[in-house]
Protein backbone atom coordinates (compact mmCIF):
# COMPACT_ATOMS: atom_id res chain seq x y z
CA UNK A 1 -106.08 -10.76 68.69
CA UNK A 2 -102.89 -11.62 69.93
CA UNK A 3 -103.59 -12.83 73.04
CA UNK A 4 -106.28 -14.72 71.77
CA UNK A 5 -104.03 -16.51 70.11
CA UNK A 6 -101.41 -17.26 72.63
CA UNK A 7 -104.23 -18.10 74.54
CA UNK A 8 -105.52 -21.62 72.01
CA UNK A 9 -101.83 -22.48 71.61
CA UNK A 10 -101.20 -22.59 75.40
CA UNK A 11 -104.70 -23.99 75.61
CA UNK A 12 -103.77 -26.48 72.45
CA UNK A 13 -100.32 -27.11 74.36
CA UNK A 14 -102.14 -28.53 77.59
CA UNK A 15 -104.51 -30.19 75.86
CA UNK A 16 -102.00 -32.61 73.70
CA UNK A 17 -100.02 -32.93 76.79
CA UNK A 18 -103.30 -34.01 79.12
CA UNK A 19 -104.52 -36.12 76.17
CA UNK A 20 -101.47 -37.87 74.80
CA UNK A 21 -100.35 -38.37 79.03
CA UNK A 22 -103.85 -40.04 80.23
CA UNK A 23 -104.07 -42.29 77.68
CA UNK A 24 -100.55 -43.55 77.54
CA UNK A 25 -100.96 -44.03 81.58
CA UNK A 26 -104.05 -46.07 80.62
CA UNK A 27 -102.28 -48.36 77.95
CA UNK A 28 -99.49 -48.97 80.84
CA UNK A 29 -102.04 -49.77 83.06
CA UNK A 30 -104.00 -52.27 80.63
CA UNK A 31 -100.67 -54.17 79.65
CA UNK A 32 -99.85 -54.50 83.31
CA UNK A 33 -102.80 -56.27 84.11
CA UNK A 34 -102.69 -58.08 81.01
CA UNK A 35 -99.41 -59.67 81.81
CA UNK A 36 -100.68 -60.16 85.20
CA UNK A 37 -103.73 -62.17 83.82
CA UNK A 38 -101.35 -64.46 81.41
CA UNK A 39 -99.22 -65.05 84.68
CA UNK A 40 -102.19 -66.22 86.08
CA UNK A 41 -103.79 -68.25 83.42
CA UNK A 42 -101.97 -68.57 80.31
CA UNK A 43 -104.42 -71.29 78.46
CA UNK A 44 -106.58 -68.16 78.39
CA UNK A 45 -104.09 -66.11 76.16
CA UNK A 46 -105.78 -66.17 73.03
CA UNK A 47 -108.98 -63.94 74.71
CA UNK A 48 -106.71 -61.88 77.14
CA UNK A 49 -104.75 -60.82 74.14
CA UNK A 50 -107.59 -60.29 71.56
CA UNK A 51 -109.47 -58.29 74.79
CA UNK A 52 -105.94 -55.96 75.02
CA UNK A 53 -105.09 -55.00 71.21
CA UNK A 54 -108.88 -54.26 71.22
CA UNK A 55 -108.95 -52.26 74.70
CA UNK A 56 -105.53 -50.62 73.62
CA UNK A 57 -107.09 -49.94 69.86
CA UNK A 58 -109.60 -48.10 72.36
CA UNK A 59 -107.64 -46.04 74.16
CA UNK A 60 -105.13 -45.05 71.20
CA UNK A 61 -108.50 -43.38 69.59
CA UNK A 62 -108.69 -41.21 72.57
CA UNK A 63 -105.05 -39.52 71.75
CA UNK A 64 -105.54 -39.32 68.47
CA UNK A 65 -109.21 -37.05 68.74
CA UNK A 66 -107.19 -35.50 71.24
CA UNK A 67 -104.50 -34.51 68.38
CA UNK A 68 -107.30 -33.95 65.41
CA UNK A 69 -108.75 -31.00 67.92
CA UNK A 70 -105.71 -29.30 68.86
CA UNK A 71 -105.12 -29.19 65.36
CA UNK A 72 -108.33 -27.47 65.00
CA UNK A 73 -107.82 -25.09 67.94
CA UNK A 74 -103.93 -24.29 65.78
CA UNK A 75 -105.06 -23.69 62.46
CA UNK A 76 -108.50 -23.50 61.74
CA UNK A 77 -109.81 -21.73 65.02
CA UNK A 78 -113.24 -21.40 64.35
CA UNK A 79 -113.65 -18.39 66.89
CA UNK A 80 -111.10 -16.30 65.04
CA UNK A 81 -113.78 -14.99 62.71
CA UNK A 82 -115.45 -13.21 65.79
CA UNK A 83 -112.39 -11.30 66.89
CA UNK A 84 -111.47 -10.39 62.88
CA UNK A 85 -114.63 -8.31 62.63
């Protein structure tokens, strides 16, 4: 039972690290190009910037399933009741 638990917090651990990591690379990435497009043509601003806070809405989602699961894995693992009987 123990290690099954130090197994889903190391597993937990990894996970919030891979999904909070991937997304925030993929925000970077988004604003860079967004900044890159209002260099280029800033009468378009209004759409560029509507397009990002929706694209960055996006990918903030990601990181926070990300989060709600490793919760799950913490404190309500549902394989636990296997290894208790």
């Amino acid at each position: 039972m123990t290690w099954f638990v130090l197994g889903s917090t190391v597993a937990a651990a990894l996970a919030i690290a891979l999904g909070t990591m991937f997304p925030a690379l993929a925000m970077g990435r988004a604003i860079r190009e967004a900044l890159a497009s209002l260099a280029r043509q800033p009468e378009a601003e209004r759409a560029i910037l509507r397009t990002l806070i929706i694209g960055l809405a996006m990918i903030e989602s990601l990181a926070i399933y990300c989060l709600v699961i490793v919760l799950i894995i913490l404190f309500r693992n549902p394989l636990i009741g296997y290894l208790v009987k």
